[in-house]
Protein backbone atom coordinates (compact mmCIF):
# COMPACT_ATOMS: atom_id res chain seq x y z
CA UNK A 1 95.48 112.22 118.40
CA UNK A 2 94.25 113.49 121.53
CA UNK A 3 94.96 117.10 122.93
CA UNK A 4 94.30 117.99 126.35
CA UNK A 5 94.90 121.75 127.36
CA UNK A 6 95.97 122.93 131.03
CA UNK A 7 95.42 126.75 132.17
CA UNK A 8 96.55 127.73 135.18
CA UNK A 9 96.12 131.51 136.43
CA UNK A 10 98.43 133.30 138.60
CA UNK A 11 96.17 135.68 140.38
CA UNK A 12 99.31 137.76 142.02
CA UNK A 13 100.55 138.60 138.81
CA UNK A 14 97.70 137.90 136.45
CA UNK A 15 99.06 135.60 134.13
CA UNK A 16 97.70 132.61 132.75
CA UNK A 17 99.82 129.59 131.58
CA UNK A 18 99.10 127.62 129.29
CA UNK A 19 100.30 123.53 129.25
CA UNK A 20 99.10 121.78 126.00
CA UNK A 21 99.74 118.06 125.72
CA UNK A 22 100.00 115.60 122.66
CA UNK A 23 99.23 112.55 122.51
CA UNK A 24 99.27 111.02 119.43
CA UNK A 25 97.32 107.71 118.27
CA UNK A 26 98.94 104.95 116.71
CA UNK A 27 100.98 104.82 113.60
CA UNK A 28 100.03 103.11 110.77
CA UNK A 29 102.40 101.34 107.99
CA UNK A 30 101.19 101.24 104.12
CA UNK A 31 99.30 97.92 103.15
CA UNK A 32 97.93 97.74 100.10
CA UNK A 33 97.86 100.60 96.90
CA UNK A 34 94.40 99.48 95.49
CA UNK A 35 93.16 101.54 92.45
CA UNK A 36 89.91 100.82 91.74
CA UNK A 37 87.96 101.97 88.14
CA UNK A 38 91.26 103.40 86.77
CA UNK A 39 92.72 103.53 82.78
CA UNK A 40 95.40 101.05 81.91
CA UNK A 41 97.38 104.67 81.80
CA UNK A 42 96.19 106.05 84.74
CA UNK A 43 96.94 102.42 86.44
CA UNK A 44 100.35 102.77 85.71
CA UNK A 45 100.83 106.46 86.13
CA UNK A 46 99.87 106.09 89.64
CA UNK A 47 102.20 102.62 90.18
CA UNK A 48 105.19 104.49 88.59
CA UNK A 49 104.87 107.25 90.79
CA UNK A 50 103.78 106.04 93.97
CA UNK A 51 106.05 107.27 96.88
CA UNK A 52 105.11 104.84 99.74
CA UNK A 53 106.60 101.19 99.68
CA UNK A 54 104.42 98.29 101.68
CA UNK A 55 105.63 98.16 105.32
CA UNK A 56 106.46 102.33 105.36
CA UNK A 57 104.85 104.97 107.51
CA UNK A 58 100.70 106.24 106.39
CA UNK A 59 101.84 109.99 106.20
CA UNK A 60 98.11 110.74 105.19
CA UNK A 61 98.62 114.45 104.45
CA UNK A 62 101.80 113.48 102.31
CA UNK A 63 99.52 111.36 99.80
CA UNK A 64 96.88 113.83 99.95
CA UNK A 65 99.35 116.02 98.79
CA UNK A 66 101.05 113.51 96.35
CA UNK A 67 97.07 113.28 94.74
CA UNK A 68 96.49 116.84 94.43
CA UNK A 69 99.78 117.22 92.51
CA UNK A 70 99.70 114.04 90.50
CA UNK A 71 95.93 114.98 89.64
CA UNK A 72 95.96 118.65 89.20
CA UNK A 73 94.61 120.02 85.99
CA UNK A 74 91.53 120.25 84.35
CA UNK A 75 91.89 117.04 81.96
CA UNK A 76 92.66 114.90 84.61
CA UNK A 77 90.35 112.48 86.73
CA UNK A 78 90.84 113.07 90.66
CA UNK A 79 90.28 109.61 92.44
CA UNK A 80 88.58 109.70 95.94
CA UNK A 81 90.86 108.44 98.93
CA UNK A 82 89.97 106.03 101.48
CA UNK A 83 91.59 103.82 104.06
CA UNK A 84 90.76 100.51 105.19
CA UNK A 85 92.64 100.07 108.94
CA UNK A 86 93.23 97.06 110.38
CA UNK A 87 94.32 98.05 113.86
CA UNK A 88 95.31 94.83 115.10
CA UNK A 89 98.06 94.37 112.72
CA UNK A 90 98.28 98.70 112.42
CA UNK A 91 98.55 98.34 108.87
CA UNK A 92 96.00 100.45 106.22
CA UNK A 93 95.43 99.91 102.83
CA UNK A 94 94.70 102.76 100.77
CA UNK A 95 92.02 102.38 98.11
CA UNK A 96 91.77 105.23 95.25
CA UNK A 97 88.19 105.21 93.47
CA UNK A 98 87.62 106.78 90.10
C-alpha cells in the first residue's frame, strides 16, 4: 500500500486542504494452509475450522483475527504466522509454526 498526502494552503482564507491518496498493492489469493509441528488434534482443529478456501482473497488481518480467537486461552498453543508470496502467480501460502 502506498499513501501519498497533498496539502495545499489557502493563504486568503487560511485553510489548509488536505488530499490523501491510496494506492493499494496487489492482492493476493490463499495457496497453501501448511501447519507445521502441530497435534493430530490441533491438525484437525485448525482444518475443520479454517475459513479461507484455495484460490480466495489473503485478508491477513481476518486470519490474524481467526488465530487469536481459535487460540485464545491459557491451555492452548498459539502458532506463529508466516507467508510465503509468490508474486508472479500472486498467490501466498500461509505456514502456521508451533
Amino acid at each position: 500500500m502506498k499513501l501519498t498526502l497533498n496539502a495545499a494552503y489557502e493563504e486568503t482564507t487560511r485553510i489548509v486542504s488536505y488530499r490523501i491518496v491510496v494506492v493499494e498493492g496487489p492482492s493476493y489469493r490463499m495457496g497453501n494452509l501448511i501447519i507445521k509441528n502441530a497435534s493430530e488434534s490441533e491438525l484437525k482443529r485448525i482444518q475443520g475450522k479454517w475459513p479461507l478456501a484455495q484460490g480466495a482473497v489473503l485478508n491477513l488481518p481476518s486470519v490474524r483475527e481467526f488465530v487469536r480467537k481459535m487460540f485464545y486461552g491459557p491451555s492452548t498453543r498459539m502458532p506463529g504466522i508466516q507467508i510465503r508470496k509468490d508474486p508472479a502467480k500472486q498467490i501466498a501460502d500461509l505456514i502456521l509454526t508451533y
